[in-house]
PDB file of N, CA and C in Angstrom:
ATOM      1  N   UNK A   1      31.760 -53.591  33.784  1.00  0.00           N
ATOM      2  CA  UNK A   1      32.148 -52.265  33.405  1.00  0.00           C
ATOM      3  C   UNK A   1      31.628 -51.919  32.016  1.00  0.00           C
ATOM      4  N   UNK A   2      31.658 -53.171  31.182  1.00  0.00           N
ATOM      5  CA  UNK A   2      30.971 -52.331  30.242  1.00  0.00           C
ATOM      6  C   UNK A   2      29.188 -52.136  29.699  1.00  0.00           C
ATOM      7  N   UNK A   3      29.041 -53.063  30.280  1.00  0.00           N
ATOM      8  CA  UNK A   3      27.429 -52.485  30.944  1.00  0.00           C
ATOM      9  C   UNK A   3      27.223 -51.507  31.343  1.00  0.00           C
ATOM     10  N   UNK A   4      28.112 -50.852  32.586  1.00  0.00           N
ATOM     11  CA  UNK A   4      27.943 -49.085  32.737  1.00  0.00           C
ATOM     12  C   UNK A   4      28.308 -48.498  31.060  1.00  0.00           C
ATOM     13  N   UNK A   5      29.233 -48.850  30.559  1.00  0.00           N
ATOM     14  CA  UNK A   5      29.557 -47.899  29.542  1.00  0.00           C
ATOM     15  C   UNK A   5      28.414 -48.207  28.183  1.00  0.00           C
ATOM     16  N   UNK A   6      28.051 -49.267  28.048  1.00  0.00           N
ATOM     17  CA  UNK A   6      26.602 -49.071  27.326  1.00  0.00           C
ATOM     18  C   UNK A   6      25.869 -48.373  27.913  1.00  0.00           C
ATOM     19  N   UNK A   7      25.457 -48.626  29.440  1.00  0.00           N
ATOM     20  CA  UNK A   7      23.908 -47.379  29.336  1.00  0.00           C
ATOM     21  C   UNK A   7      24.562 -46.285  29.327  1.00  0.00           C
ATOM     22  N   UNK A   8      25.934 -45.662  29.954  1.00  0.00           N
ATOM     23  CA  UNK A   8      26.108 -44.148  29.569  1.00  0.00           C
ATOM     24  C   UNK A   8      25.731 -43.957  28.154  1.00  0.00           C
ATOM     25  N   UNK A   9      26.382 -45.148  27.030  1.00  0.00           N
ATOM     26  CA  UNK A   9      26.033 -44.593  25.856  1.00  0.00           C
ATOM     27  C   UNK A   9      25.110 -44.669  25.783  1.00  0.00           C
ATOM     28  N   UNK A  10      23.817 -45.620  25.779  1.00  0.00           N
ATOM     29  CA  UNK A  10      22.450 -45.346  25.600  1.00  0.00           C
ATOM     30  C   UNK A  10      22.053 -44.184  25.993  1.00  0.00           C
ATOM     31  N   UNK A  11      22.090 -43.424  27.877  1.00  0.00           N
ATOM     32  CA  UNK A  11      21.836 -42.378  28.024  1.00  0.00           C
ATOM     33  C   UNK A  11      21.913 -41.051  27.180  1.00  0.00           C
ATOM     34  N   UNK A  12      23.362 -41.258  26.863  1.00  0.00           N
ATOM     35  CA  UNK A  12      23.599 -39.962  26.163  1.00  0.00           C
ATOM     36  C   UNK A  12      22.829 -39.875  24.538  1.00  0.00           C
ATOM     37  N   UNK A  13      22.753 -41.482  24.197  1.00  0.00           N
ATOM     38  CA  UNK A  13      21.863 -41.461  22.672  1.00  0.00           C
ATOM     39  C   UNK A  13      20.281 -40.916  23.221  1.00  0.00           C
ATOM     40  N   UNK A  14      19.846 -41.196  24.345  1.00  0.00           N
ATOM     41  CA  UNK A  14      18.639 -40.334  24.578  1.00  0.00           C
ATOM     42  C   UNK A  14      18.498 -39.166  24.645  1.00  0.00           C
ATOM     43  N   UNK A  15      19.469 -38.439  25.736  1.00  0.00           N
ATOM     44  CA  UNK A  15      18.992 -37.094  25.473  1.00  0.00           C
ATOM     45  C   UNK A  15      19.708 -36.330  24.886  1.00  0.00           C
ATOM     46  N   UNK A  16      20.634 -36.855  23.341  1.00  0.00           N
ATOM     47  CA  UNK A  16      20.706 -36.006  22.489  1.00  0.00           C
ATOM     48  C   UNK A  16      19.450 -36.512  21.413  1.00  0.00           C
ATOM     49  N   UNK A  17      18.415 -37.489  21.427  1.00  0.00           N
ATOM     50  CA  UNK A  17      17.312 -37.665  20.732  1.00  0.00           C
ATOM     51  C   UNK A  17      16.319 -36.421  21.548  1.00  0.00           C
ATOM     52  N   UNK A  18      16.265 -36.126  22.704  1.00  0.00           N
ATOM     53  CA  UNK A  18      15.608 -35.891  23.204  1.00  0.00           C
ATOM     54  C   UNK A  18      15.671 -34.102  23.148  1.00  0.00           C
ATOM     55  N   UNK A  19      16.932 -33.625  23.065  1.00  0.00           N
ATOM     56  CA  UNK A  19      17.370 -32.386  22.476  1.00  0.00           C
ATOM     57  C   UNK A  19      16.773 -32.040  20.803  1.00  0.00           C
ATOM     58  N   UNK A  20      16.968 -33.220  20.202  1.00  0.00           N
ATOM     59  CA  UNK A  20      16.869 -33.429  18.696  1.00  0.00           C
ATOM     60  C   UNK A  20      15.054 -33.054  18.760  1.00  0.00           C
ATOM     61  N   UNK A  21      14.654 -33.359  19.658  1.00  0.00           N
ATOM     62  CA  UNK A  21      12.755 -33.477  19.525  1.00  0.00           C
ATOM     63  C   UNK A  21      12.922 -32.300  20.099  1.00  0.00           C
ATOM     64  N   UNK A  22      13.009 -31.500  21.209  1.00  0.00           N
ATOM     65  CA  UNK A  22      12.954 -30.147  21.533  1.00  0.00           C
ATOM     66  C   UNK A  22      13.217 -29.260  20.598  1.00  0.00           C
ATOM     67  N   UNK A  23      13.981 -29.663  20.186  1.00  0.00           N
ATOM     68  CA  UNK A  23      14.436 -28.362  18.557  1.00  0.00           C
ATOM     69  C   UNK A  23      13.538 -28.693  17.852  1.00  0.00           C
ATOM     70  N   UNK A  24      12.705 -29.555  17.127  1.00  0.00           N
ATOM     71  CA  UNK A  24      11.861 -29.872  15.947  1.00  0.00           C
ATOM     72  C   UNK A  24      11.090 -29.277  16.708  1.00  0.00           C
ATOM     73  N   UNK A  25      10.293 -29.174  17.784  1.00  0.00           N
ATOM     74  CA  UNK A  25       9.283 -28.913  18.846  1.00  0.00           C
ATOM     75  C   UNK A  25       9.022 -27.294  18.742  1.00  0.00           C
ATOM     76  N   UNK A  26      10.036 -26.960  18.617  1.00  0.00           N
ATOM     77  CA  UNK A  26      10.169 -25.453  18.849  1.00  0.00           C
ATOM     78  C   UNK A  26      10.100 -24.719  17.378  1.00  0.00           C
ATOM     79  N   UNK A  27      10.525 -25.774  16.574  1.00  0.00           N
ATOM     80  CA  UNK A  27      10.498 -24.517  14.670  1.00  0.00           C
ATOM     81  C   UNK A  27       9.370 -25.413  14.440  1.00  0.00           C
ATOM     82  N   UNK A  28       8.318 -26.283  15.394  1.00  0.00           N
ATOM     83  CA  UNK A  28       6.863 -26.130  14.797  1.00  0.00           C
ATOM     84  C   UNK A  28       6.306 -25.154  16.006  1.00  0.00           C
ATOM     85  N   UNK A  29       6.758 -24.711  16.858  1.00  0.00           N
ATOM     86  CA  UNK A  29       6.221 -23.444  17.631  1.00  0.00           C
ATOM     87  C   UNK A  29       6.439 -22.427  17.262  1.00  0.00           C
ATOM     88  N   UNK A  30       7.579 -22.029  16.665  1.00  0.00           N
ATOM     89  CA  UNK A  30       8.218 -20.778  15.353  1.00  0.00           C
ATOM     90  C   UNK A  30       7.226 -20.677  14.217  1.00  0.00           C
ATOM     91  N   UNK A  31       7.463 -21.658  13.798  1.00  0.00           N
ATOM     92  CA  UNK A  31       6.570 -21.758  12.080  1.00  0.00           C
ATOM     93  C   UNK A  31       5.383 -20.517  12.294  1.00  0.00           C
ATOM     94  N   UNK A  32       4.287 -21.243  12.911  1.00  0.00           N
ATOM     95  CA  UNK A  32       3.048 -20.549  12.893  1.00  0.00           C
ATOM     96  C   UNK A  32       3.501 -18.991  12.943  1.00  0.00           C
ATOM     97  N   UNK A  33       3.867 -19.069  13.742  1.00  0.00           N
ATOM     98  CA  UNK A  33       4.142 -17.437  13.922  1.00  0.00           C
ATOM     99  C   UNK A  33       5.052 -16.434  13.281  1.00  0.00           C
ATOM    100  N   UNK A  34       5.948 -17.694  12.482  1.00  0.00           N
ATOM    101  CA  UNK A  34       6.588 -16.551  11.157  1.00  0.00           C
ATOM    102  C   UNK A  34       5.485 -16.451  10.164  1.00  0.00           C
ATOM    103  N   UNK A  35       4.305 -17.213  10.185  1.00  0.00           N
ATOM    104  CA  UNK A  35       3.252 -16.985   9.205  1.00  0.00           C
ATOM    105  C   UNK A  35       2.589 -15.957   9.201  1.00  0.00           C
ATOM    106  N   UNK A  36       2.120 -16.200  10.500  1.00  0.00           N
ATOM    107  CA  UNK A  36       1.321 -14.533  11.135  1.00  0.00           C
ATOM    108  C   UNK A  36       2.208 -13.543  11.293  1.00  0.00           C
ATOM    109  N   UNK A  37       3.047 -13.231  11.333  1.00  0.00           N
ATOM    110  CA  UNK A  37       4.253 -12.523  10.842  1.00  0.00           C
ATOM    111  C   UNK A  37       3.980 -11.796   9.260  1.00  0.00           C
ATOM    112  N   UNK A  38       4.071 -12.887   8.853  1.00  0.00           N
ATOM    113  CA  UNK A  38       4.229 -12.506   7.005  1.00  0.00           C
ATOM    114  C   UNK A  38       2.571 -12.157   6.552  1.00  0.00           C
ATOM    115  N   UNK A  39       1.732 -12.606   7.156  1.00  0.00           N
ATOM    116  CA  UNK A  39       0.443 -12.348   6.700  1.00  0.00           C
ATOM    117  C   UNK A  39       0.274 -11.089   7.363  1.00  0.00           C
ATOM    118  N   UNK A  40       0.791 -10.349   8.564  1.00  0.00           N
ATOM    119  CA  UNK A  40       0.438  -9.028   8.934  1.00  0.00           C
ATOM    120  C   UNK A  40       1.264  -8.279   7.927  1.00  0.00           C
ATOM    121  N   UNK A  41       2.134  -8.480   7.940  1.00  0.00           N
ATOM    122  CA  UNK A  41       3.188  -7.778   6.551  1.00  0.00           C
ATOM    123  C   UNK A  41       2.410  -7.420   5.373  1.00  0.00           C
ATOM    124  N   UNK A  42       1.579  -8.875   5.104  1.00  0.00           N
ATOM    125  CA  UNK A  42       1.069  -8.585   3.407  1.00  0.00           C
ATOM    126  C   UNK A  42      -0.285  -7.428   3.992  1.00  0.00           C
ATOM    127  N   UNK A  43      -0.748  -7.939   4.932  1.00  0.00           N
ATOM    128  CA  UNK A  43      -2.406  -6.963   5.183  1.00  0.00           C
ATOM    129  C   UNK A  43      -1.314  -5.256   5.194  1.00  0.00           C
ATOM    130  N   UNK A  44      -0.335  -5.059   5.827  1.00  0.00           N
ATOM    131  CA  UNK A  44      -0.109  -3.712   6.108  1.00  0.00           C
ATOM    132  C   UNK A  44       0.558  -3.362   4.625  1.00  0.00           C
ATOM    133  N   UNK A  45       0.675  -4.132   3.451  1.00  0.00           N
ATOM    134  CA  UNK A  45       1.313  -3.909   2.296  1.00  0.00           C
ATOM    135  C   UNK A  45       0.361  -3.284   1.247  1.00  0.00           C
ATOM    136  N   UNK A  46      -0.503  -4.302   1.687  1.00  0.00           N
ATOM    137  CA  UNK A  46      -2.474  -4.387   0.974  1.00  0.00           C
ATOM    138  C   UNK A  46      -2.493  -2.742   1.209  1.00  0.00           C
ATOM    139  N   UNK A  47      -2.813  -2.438   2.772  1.00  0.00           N
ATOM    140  CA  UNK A  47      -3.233  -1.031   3.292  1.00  0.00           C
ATOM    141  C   UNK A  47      -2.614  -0.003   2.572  1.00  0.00           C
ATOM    142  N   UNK A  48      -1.525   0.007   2.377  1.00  0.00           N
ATOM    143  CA  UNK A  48      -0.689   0.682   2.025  1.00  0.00           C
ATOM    144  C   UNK A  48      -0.831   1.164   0.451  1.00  0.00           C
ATOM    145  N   UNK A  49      -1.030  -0.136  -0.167  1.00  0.00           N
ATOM    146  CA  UNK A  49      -1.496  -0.001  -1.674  1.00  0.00           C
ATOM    147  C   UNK A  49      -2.946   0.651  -2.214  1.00  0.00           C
ATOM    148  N   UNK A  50      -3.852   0.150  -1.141  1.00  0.00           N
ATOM    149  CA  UNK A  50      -4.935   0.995  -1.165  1.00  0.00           C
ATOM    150  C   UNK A  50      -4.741   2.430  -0.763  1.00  0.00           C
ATOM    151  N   UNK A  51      -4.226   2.674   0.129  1.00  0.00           N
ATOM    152  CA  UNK A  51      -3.770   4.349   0.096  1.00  0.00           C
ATOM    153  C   UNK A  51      -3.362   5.146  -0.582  1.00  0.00           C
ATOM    154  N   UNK A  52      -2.608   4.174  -0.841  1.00  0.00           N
ATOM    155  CA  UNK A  52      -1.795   5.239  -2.361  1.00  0.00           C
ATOM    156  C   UNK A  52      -2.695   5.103  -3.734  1.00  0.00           C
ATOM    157  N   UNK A  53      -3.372   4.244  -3.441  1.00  0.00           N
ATOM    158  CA  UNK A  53      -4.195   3.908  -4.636  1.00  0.00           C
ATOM    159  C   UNK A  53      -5.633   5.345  -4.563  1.00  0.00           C
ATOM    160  N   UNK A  54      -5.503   5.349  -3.402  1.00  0.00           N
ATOM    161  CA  UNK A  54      -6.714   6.535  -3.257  1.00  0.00           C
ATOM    162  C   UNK A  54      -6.827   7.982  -3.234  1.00  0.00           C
ATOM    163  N   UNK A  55      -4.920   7.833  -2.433  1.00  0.00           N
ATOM    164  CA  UNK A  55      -4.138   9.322  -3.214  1.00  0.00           C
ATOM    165  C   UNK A  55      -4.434   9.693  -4.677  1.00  0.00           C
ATOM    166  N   UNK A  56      -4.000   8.142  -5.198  1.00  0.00           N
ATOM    167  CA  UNK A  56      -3.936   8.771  -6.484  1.00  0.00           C
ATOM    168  C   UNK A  56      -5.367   9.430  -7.182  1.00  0.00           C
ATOM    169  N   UNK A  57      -6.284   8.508  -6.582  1.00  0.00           N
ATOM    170  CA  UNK A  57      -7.416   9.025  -7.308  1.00  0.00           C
ATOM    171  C   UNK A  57      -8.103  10.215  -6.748  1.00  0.00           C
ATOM    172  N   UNK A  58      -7.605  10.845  -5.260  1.00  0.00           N
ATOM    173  CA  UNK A  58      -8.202  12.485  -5.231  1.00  0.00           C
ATOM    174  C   UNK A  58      -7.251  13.000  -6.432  1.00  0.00           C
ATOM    175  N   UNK A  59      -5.894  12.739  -6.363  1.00  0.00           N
ATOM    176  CA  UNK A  59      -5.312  13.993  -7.226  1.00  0.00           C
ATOM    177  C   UNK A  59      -5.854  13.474  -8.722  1.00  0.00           C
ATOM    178  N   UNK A  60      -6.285  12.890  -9.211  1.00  0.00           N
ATOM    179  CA  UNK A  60      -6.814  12.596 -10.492  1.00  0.00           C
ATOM    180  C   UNK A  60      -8.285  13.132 -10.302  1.00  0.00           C
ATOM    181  N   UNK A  61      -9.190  13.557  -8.961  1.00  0.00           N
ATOM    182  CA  UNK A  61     -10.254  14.027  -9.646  1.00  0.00           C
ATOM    183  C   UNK A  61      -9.550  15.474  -8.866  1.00  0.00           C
ATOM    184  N   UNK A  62      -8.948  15.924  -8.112  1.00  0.00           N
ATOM    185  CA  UNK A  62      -8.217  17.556  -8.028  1.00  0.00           C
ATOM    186  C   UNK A  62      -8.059  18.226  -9.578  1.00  0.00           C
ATOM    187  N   UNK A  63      -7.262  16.904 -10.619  1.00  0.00           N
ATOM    188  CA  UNK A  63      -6.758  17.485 -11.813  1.00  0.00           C
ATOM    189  C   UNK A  63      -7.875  17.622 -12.346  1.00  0.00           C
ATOM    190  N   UNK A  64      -8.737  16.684 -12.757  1.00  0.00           N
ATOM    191  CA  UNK A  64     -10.167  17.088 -13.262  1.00  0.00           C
ATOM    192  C   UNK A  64     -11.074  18.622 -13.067  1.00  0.00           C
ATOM    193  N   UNK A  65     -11.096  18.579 -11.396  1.00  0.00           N
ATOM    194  CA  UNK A  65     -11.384  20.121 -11.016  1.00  0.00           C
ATOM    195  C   UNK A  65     -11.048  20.865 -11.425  1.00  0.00           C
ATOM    196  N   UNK A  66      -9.609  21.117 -11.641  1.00  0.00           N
ATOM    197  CA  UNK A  66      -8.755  22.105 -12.214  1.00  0.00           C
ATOM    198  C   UNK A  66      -8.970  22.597 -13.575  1.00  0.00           C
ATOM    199  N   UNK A  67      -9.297  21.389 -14.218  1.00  0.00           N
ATOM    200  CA  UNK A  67      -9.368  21.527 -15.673  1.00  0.00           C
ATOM    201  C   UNK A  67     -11.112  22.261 -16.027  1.00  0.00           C
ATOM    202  N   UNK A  68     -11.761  21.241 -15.044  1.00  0.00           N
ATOM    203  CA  UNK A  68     -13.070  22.310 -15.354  1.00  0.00           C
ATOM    204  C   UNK A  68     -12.954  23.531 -14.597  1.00  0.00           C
ATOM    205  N   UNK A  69     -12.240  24.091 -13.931  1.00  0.00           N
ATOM    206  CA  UNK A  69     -12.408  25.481 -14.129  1.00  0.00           C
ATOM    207  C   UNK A  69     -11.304  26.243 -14.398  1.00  0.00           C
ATOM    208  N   UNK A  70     -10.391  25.709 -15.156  1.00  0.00           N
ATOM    209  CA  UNK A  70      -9.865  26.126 -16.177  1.00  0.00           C
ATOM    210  C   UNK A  70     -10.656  26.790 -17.615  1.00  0.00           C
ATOM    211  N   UNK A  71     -11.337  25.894 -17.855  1.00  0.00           N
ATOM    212  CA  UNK A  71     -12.219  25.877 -18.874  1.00  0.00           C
ATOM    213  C   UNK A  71     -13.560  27.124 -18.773  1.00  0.00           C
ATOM    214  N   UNK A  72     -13.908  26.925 -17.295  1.00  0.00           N
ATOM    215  CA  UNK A  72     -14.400  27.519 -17.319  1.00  0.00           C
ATOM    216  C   UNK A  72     -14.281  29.316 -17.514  1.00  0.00           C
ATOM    217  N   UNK A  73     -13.627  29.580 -17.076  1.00  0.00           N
ATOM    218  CA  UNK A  73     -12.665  30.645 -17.041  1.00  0.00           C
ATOM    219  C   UNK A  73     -12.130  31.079 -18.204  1.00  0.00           C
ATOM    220  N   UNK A  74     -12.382  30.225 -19.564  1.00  0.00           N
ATOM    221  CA  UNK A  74     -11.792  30.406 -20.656  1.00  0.00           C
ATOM    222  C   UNK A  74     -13.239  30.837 -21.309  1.00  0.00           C
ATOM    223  N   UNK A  75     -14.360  29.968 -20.812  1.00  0.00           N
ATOM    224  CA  UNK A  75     -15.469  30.269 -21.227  1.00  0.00           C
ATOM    225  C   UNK A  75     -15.792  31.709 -21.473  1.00  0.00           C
ATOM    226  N   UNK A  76     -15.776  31.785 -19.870  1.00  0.00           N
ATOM    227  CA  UNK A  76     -16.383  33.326 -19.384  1.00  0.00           C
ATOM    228  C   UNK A  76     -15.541  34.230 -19.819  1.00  0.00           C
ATOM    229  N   UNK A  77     -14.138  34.159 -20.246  1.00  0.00           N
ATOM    230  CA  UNK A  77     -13.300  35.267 -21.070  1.00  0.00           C
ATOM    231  C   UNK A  77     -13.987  35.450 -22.251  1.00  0.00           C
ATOM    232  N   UNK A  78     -14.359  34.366 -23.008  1.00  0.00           N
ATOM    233  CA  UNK A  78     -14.867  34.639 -24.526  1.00  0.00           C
ATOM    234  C   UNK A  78     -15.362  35.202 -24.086  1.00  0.00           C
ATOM    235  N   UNK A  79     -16.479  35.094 -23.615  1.00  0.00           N
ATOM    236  CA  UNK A  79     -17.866  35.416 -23.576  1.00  0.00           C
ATOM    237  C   UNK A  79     -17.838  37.595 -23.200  1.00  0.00           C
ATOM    238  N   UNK A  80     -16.986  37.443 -22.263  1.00  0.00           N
ATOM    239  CA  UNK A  80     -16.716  38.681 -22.132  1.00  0.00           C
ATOM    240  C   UNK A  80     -16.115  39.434 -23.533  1.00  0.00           C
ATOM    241  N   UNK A  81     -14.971  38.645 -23.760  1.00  0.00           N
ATOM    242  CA  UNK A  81     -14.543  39.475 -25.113  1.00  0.00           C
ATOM    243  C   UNK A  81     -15.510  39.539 -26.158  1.00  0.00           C
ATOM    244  N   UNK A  82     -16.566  38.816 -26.554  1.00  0.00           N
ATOM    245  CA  UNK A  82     -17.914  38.657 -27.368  1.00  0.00           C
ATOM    246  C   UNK A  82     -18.730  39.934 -27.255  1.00  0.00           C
ATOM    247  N   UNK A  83     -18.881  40.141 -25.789  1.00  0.00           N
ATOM    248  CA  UNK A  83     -19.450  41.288 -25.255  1.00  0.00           C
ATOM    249  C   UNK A  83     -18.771  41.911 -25.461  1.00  0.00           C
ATOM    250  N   UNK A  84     -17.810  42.405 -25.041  1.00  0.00           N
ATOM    251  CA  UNK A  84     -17.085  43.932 -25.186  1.00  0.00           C
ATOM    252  C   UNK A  84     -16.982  44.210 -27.305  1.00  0.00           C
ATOM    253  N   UNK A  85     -16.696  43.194 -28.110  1.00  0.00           N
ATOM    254  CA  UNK A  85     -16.736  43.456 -28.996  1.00  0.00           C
ATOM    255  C   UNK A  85     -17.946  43.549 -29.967  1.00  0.00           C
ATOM    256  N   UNK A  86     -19.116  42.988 -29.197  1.00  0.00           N
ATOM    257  CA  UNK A  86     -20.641  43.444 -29.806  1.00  0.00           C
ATOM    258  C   UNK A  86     -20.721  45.094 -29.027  1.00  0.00           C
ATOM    259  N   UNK A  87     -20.353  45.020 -27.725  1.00  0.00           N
ATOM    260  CA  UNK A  87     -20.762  46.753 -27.948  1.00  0.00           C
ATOM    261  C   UNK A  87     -19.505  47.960 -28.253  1.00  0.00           C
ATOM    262  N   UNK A  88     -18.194  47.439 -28.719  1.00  0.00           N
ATOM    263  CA  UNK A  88     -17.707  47.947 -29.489  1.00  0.00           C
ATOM    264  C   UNK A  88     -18.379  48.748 -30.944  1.00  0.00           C
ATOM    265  N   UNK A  89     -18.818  47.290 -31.131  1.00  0.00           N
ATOM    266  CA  UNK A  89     -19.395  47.189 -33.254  1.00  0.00           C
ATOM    267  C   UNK A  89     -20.579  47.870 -32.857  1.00  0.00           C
ATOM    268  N   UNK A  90     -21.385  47.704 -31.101  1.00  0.00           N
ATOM    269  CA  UNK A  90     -23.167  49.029 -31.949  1.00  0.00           C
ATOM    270  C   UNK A  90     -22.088  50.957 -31.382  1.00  0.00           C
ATOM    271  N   UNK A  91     -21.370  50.638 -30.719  1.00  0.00           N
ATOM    272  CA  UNK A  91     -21.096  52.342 -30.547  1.00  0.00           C
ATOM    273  C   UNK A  91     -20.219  52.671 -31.590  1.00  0.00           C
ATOM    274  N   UNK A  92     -19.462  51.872 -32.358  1.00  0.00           N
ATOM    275  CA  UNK A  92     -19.028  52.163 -34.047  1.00  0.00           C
ATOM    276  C   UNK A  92     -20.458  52.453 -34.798  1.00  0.00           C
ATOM    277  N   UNK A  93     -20.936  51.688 -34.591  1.00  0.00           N
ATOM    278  CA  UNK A  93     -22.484  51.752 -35.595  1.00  0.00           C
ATOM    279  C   UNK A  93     -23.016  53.132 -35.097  1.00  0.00           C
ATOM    280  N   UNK A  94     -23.208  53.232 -33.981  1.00  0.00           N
ATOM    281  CA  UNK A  94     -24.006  54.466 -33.635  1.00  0.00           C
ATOM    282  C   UNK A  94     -23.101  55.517 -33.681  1.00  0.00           C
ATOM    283  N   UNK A  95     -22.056  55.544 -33.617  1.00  0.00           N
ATOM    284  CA  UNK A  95     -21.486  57.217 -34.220  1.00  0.00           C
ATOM    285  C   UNK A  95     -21.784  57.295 -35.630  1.00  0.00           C
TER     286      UNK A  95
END
């Protein structure tokens, strides 16, 4: 009788070893793929940073635009008021 009750215990020390290797078995079948997991994460983080990174730089050359024709526009006012006040000063002159 206790020969049966050793191999039950042996049995049962096997296939809770044998449970014990199925679980290790399986979080090295997990692993990989929480990797590729986290590496699609970082590429769609990357993407993301470049986007905004490229937003930023239309609206930094938008503001640029703006400013040159801002400027410009300030130009062409002088330039008008220059004019209107040179032929102000010859039709003063000529009366």
């Amino acid at each position: 009788m206790s020969g049966s009750k050793n191999s039950d215990i042996r049995a049962k020390r096997s296939d809770a070893e044998l449970k014990r290797f199925n679980v290790e078995a399986k979080r090295f079948d997990v692993e990989p793929k929480r990797f590729d997991v986290e590496a699609k994460r970082s590429d769609i983080r990357a993407k993301r940073s470049d986007a905004e990174a490229k937003r930023f730089d239309v609206e930094a050359k938008r503001s640029d635009v703006e400013a040159k024709r801002s400027d410009a526009e300030l130009k062409k006012s002088d330039i008008q008021n220059q004019r209107t006040g040179h032929y102000e000063a010859c039709i003063l002159r000529a009366e």
